[in-house]
PDB file of N, CA and C in Angstrom:
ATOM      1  N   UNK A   1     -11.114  18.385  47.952  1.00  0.00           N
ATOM      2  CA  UNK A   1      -9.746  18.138  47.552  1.00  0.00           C
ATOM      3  C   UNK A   1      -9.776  17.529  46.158  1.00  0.00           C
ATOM      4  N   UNK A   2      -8.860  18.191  45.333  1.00  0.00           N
ATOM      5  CA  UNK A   2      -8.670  17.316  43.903  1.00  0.00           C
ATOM      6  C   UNK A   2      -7.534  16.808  43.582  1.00  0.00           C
ATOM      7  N   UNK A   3      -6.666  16.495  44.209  1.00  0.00           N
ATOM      8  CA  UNK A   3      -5.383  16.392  44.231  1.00  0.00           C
ATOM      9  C   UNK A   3      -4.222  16.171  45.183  1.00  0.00           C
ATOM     10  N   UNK A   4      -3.080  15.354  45.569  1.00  0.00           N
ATOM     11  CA  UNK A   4      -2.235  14.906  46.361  1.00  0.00           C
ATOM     12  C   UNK A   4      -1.278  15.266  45.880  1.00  0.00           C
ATOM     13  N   UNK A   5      -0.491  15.632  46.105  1.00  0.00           N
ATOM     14  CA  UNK A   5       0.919  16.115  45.931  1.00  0.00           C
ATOM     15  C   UNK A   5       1.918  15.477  47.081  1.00  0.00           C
ATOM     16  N   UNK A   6       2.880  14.582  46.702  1.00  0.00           N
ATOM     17  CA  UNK A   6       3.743  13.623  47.643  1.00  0.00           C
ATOM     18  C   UNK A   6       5.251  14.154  47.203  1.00  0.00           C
ATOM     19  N   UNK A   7       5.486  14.298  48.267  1.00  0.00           N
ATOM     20  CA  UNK A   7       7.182  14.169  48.370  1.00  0.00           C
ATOM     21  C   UNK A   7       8.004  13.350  48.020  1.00  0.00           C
ATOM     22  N   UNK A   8       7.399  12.068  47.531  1.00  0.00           N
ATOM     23  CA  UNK A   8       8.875  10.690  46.332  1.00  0.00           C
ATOM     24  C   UNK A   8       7.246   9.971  45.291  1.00  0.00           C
ATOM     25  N   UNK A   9       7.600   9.464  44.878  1.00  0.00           N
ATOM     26  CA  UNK A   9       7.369   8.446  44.493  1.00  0.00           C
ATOM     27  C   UNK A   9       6.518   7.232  45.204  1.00  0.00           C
ATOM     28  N   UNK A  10       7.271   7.080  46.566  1.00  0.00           N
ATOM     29  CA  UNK A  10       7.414   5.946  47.070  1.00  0.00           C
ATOM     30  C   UNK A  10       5.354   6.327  48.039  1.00  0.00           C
ATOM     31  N   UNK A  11       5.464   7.308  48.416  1.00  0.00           N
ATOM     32  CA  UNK A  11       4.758   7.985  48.883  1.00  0.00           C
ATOM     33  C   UNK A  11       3.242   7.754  47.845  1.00  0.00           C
ATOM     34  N   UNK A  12       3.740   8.583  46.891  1.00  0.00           N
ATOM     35  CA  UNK A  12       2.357   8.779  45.849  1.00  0.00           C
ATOM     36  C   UNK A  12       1.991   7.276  45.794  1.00  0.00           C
ATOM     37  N   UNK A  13       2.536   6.483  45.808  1.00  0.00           N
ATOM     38  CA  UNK A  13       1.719   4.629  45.574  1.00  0.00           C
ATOM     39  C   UNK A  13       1.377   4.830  46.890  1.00  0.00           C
ATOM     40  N   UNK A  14       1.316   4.867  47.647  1.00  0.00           N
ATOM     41  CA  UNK A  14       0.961   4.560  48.589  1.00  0.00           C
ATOM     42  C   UNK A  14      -0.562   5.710  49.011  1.00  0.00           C
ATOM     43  N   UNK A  15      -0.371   6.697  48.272  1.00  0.00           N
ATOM     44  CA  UNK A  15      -1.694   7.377  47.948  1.00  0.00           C
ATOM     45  C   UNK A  15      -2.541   6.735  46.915  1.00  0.00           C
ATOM     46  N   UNK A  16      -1.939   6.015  45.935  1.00  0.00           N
ATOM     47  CA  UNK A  16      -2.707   5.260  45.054  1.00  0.00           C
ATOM     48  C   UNK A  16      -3.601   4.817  45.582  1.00  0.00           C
ATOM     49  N   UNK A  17      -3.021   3.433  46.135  1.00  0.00           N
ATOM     50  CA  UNK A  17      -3.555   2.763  47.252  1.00  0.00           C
ATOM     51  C   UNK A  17      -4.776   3.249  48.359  1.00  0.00           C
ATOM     52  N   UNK A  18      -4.641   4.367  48.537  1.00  0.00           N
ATOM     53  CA  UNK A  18      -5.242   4.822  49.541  1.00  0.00           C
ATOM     54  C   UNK A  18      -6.551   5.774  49.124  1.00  0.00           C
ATOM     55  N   UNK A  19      -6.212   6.324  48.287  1.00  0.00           N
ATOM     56  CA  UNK A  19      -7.411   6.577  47.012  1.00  0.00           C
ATOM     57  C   UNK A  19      -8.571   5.213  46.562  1.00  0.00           C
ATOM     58  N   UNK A  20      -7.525   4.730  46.346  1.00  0.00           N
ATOM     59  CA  UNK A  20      -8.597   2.988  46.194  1.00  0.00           C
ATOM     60  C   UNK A  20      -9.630   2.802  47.651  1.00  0.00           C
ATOM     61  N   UNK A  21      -8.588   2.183  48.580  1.00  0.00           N
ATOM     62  CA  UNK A  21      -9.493   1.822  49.369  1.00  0.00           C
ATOM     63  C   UNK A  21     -10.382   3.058  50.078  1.00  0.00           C
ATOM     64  N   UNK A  22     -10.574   3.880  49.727  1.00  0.00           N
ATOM     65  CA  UNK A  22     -12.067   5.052  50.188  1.00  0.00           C
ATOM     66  C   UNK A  22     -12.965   4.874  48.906  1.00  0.00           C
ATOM     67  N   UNK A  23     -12.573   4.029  47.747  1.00  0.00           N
ATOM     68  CA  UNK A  23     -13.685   3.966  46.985  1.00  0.00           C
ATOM     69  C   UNK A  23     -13.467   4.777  46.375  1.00  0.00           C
ATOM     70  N   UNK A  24     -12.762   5.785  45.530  1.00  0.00           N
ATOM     71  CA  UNK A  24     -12.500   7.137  45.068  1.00  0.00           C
ATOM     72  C   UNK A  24     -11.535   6.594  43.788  1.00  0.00           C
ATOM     73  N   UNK A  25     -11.702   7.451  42.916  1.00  0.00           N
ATOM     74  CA  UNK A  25     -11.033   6.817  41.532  1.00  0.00           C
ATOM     75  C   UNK A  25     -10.005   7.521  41.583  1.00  0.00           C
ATOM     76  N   UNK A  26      -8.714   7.199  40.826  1.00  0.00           N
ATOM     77  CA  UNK A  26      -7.763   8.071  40.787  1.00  0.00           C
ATOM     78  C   UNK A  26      -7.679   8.894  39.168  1.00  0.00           C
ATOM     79  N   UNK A  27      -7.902   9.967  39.445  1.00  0.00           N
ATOM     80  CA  UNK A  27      -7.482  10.526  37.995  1.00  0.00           C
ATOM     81  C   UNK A  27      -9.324  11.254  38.178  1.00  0.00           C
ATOM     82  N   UNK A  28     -10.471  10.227  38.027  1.00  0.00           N
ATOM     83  CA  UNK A  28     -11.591  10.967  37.974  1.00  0.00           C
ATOM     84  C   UNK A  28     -11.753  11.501  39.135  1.00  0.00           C
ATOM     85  N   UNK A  29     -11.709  11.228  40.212  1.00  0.00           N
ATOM     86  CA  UNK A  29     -12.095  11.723  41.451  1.00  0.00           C
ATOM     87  C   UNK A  29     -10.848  12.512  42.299  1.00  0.00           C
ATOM     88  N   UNK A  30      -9.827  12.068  42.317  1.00  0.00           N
ATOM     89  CA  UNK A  30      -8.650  12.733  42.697  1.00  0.00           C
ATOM     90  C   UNK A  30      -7.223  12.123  42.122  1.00  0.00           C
ATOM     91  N   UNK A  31      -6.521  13.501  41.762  1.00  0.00           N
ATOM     92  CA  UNK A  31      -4.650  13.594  41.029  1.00  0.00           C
ATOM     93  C   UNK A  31      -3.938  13.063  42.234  1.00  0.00           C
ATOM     94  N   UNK A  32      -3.230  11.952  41.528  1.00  0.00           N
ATOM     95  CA  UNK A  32      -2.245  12.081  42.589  1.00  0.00           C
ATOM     96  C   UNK A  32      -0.817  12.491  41.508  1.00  0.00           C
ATOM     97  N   UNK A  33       0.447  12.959  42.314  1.00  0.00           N
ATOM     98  CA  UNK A  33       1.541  13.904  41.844  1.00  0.00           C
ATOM     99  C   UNK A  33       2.763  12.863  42.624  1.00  0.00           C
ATOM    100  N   UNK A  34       3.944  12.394  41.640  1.00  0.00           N
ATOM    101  CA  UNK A  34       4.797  11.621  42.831  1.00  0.00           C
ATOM    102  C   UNK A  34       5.994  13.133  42.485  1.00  0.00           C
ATOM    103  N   UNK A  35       6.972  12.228  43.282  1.00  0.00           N
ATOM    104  CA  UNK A  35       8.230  13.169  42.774  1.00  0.00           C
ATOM    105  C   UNK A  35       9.631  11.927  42.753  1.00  0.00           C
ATOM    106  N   UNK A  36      10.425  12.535  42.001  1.00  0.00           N
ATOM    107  CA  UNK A  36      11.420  11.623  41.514  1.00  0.00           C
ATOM    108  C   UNK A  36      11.817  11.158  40.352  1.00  0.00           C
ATOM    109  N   UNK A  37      10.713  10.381  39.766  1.00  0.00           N
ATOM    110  CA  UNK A  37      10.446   9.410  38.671  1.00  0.00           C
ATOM    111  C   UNK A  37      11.198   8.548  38.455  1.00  0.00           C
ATOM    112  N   UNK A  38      10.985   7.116  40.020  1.00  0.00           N
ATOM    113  CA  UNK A  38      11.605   6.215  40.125  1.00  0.00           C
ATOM    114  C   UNK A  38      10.917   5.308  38.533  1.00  0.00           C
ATOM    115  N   UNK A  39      11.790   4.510  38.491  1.00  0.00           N
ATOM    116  CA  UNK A  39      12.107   3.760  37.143  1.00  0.00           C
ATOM    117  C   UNK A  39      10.673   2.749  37.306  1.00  0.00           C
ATOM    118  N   UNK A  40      10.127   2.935  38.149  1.00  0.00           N
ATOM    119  CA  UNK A  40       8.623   1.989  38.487  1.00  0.00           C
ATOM    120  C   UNK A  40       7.134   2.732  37.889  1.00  0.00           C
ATOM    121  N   UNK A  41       7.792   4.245  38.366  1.00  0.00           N
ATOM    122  CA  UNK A  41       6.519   4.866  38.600  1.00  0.00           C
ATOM    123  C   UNK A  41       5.374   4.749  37.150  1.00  0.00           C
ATOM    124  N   UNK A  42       6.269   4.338  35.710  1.00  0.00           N
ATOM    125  CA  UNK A  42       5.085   3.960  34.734  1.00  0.00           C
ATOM    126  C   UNK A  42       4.640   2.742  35.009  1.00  0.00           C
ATOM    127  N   UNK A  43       5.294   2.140  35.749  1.00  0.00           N
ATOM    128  CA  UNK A  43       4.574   0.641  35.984  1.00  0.00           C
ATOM    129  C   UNK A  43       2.981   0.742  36.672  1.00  0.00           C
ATOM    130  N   UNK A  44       2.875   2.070  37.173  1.00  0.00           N
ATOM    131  CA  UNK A  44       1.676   1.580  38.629  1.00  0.00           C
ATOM    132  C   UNK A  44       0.588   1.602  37.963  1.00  0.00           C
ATOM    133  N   UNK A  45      -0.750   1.344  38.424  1.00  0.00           N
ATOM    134  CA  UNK A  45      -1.786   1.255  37.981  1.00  0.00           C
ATOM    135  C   UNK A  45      -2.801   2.493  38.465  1.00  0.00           C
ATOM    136  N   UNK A  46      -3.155   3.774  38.162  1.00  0.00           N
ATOM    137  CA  UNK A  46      -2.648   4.099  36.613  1.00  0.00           C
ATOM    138  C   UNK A  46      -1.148   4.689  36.545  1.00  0.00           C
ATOM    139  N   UNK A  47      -0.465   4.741  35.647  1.00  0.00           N
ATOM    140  CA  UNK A  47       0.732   5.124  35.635  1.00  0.00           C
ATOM    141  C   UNK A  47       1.147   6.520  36.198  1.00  0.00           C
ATOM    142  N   UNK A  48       1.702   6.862  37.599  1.00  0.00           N
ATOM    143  CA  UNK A  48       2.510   7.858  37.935  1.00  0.00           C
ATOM    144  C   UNK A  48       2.497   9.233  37.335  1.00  0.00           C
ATOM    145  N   UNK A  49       1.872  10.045  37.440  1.00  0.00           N
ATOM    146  CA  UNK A  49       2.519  11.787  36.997  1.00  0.00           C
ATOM    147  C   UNK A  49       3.937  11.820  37.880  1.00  0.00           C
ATOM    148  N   UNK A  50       4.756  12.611  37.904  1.00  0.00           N
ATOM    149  CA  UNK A  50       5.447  13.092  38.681  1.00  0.00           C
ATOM    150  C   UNK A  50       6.725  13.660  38.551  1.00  0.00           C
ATOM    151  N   UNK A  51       7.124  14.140  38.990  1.00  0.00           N
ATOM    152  CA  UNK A  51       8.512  15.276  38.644  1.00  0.00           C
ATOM    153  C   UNK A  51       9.899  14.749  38.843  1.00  0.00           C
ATOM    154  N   UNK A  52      10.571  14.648  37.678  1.00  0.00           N
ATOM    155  CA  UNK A  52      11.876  14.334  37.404  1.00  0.00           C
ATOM    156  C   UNK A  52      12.822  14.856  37.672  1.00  0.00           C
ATOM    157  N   UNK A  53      13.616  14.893  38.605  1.00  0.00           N
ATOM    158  CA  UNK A  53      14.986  15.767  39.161  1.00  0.00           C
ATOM    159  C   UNK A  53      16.205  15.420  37.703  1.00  0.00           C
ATOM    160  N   UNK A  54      17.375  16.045  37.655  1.00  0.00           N
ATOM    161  CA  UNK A  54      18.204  15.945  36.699  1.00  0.00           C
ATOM    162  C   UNK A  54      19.032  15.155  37.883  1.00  0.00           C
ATOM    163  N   UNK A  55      19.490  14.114  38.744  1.00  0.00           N
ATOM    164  CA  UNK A  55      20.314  13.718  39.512  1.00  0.00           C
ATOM    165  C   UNK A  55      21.524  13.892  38.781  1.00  0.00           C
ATOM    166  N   UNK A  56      21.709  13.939  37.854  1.00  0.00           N
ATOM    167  CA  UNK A  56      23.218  13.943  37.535  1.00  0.00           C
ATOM    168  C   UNK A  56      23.855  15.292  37.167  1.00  0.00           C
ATOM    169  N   UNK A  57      23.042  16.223  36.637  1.00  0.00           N
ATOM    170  CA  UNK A  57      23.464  17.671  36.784  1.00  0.00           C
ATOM    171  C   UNK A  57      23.040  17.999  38.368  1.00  0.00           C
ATOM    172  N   UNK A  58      22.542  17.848  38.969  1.00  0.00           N
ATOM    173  CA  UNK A  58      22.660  18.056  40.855  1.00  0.00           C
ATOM    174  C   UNK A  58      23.791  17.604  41.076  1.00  0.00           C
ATOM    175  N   UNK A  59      24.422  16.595  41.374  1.00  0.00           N
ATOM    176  CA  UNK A  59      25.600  15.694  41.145  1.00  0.00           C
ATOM    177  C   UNK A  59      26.913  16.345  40.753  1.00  0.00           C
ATOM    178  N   UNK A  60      26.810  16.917  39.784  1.00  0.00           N
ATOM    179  CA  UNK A  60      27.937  17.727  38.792  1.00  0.00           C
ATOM    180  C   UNK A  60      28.398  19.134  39.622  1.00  0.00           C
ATOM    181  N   UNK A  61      26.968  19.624  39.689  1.00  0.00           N
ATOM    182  CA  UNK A  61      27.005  20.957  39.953  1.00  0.00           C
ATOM    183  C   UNK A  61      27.450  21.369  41.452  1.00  0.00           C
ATOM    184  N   UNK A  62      27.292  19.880  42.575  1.00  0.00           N
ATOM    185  CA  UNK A  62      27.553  19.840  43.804  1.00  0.00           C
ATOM    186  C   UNK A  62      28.877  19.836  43.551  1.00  0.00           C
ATOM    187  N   UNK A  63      29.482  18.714  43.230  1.00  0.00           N
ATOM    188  CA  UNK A  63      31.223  18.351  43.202  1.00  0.00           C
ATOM    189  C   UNK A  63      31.646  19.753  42.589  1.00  0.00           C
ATOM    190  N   UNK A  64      31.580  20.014  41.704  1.00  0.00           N
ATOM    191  CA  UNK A  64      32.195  21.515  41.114  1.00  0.00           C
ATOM    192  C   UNK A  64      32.198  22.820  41.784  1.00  0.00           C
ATOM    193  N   UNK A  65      30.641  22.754  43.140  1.00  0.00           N
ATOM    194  CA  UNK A  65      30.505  23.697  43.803  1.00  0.00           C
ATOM    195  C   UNK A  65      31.617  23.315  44.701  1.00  0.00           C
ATOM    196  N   UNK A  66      31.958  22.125  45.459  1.00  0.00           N
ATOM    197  CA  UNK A  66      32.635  21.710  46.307  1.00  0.00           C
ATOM    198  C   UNK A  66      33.975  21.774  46.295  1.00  0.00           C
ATOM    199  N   UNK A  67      34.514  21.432  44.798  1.00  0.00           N
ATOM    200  CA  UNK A  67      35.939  21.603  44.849  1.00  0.00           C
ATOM    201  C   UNK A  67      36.626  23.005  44.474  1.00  0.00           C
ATOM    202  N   UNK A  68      35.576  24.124  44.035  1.00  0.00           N
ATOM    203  CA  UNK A  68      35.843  25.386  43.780  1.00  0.00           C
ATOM    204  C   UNK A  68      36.498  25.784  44.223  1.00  0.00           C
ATOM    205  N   UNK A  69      36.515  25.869  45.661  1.00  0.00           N
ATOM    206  CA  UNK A  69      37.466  26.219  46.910  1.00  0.00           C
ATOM    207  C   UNK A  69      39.066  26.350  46.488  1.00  0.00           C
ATOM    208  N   UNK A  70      38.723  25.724  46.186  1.00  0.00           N
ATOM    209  CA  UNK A  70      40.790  24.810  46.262  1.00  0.00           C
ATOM    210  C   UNK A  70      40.712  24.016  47.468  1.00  0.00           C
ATOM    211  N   UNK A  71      41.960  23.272  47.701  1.00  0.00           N
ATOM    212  CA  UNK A  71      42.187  22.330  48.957  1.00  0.00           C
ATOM    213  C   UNK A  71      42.496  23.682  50.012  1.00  0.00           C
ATOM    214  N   UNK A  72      42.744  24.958  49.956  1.00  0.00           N
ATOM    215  CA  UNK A  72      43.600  25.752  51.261  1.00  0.00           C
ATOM    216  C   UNK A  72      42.531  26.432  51.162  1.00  0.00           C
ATOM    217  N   UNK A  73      41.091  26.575  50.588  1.00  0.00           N
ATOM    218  CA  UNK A  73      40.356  27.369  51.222  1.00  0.00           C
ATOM    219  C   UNK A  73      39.222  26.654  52.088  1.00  0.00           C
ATOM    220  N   UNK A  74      38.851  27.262  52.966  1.00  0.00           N
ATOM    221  CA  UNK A  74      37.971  27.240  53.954  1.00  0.00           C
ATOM    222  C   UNK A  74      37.023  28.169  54.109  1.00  0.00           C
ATOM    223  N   UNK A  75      36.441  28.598  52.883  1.00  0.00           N
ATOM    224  CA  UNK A  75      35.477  29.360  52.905  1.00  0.00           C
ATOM    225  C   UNK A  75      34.760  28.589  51.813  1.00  0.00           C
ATOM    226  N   UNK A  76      33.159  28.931  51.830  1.00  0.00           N
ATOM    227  CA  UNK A  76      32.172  28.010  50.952  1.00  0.00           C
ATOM    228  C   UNK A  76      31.988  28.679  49.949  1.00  0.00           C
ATOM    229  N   UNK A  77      32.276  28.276  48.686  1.00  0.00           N
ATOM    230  CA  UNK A  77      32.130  28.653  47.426  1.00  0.00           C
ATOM    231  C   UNK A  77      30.895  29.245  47.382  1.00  0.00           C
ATOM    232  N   UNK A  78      30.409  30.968  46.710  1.00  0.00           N
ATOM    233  CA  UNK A  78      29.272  31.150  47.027  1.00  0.00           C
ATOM    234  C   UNK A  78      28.697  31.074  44.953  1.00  0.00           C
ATOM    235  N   UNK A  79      28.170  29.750  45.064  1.00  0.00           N
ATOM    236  CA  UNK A  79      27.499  29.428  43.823  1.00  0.00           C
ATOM    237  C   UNK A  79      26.151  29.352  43.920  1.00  0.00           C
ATOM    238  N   UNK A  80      25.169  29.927  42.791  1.00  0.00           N
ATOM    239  CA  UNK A  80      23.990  29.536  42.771  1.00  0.00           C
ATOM    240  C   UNK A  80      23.644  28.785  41.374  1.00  0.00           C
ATOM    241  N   UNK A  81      22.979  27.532  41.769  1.00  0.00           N
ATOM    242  CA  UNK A  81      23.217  26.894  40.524  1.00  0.00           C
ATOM    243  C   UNK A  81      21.103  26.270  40.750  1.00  0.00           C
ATOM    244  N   UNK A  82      21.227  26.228  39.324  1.00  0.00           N
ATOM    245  CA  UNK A  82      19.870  26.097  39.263  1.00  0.00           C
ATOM    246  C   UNK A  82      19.086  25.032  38.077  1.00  0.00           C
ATOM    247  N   UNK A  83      18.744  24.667  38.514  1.00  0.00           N
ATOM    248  CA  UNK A  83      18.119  22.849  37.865  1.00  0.00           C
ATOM    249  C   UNK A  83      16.699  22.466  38.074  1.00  0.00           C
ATOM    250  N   UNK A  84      16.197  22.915  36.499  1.00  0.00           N
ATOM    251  CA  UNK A  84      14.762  22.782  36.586  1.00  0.00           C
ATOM    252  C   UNK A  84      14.345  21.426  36.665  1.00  0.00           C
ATOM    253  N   UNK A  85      13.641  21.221  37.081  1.00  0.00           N
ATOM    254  CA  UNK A  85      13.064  19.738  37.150  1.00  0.00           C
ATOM    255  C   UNK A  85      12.046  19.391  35.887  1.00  0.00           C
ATOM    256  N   UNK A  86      11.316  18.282  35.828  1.00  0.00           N
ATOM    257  CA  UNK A  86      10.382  18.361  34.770  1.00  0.00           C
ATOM    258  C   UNK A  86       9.169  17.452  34.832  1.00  0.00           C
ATOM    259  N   UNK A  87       8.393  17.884  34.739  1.00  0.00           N
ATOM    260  CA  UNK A  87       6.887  17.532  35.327  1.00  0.00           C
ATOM    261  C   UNK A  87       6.833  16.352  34.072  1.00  0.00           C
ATOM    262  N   UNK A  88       6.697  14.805  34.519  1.00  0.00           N
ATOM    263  CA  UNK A  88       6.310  13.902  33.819  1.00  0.00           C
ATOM    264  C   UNK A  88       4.627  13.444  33.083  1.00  0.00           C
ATOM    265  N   UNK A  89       3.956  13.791  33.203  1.00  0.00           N
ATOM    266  CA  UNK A  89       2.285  13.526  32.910  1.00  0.00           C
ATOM    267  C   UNK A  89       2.020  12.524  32.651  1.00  0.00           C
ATOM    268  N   UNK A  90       1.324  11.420  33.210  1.00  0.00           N
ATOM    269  CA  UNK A  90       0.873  10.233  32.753  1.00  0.00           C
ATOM    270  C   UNK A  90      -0.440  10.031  33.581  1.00  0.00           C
ATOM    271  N   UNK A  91      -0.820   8.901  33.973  1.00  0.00           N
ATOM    272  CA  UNK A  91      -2.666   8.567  34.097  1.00  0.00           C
ATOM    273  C   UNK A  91      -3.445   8.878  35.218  1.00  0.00           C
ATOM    274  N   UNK A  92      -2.005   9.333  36.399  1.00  0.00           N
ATOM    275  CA  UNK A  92      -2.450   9.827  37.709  1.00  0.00           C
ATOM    276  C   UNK A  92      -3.136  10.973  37.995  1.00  0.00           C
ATOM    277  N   UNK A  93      -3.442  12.218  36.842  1.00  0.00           N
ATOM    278  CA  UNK A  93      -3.452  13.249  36.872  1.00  0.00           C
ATOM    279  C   UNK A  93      -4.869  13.503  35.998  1.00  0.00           C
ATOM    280  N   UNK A  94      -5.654  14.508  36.007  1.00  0.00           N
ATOM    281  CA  UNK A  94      -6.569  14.992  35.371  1.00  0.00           C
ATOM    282  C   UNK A  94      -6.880  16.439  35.680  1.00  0.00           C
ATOM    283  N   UNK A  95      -7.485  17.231  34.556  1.00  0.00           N
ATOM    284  CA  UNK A  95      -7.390  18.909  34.905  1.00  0.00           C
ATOM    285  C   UNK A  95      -8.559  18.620  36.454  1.00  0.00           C
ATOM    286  N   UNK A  96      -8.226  19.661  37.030  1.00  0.00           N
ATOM    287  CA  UNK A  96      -9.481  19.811  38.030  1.00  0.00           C
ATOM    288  C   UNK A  96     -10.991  20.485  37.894  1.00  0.00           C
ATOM    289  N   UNK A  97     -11.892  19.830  38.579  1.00  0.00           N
ATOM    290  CA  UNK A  97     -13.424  20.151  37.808  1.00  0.00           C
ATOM    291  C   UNK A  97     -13.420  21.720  37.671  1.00  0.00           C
ATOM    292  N   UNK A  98     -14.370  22.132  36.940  1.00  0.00           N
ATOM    293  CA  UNK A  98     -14.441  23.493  36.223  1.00  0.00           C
ATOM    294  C   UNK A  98     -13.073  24.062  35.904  1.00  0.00           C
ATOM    295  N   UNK A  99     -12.365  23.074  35.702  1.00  0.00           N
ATOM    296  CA  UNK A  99     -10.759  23.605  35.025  1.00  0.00           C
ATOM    297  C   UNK A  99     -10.454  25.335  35.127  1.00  0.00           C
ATOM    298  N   UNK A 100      -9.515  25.637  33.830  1.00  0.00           N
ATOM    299  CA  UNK A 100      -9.783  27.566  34.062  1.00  0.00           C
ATOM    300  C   UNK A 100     -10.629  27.999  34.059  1.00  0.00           C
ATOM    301  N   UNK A 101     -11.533  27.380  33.029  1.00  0.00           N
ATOM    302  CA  UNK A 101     -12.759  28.826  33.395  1.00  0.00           C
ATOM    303  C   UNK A 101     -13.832  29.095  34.497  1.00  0.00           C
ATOM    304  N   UNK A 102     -13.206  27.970  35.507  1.00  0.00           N
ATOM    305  CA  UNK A 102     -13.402  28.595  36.589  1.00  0.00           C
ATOM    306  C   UNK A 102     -13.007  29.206  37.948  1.00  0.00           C
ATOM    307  N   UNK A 103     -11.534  29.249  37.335  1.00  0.00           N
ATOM    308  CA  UNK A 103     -10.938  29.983  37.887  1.00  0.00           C
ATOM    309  C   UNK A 103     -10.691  31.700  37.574  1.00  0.00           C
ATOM    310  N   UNK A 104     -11.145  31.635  36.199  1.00  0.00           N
ATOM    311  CA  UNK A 104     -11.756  33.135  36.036  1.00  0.00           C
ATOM    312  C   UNK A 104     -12.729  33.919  36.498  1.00  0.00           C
ATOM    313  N   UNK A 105     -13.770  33.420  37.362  1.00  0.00           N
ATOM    314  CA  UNK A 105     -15.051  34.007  37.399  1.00  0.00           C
ATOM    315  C   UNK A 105     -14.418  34.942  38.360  1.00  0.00           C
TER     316      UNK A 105
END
């Protein structure tokens, strides 16, 4: 394994952590990945990779999907709305051993 991939934030520290106590380095020995990018995650030791949601265009794009309707309809607005997220990079992360070129062979 070279890598953890967590569902928040809250999660990936707690892989930090858990990386530590097996004796295993984080970053040389294994990535960890949060998601969110709670307002902490540069704080941790080493600082957080992890993926940034736009909460406020999610937010926007919900209410606007929601009130589309009008008040007399009762059918669900059929919107597809789409919101890239954005991969943060900081000290949690390192390429994995034999990087691409060994994924070429």
């Amino acid at each position: 394994m070279t890598a953890i991939v967590c569902g928040s934030d809250v999660m990936a520290a707690g892989a930090l952590e858990g990386v530590r106590s097996l004796g295993l380095s984080v970053r040389r020995d294994i990535s960890v990945v949060g998601y969110d990018d709670v307002f902490w995650a540069s704080l941790t030791n080493p600082p957080l990779t992890t993926v940034r949601q736009a909460v406020d265009s999610i937010a926007r794009a919900a209410v606007r999907t929601a009130l589309s309707g009008g008040e007399d309809s009762r059918r669900p607005a059929r919107t597809q709305v789409v919101v890239r997220p954005q991969l943060i990079v900081r000290g949690s992360t390192a390429a994995a051993p034999g990087g691409a070129a060994s994924m070429e062979r």
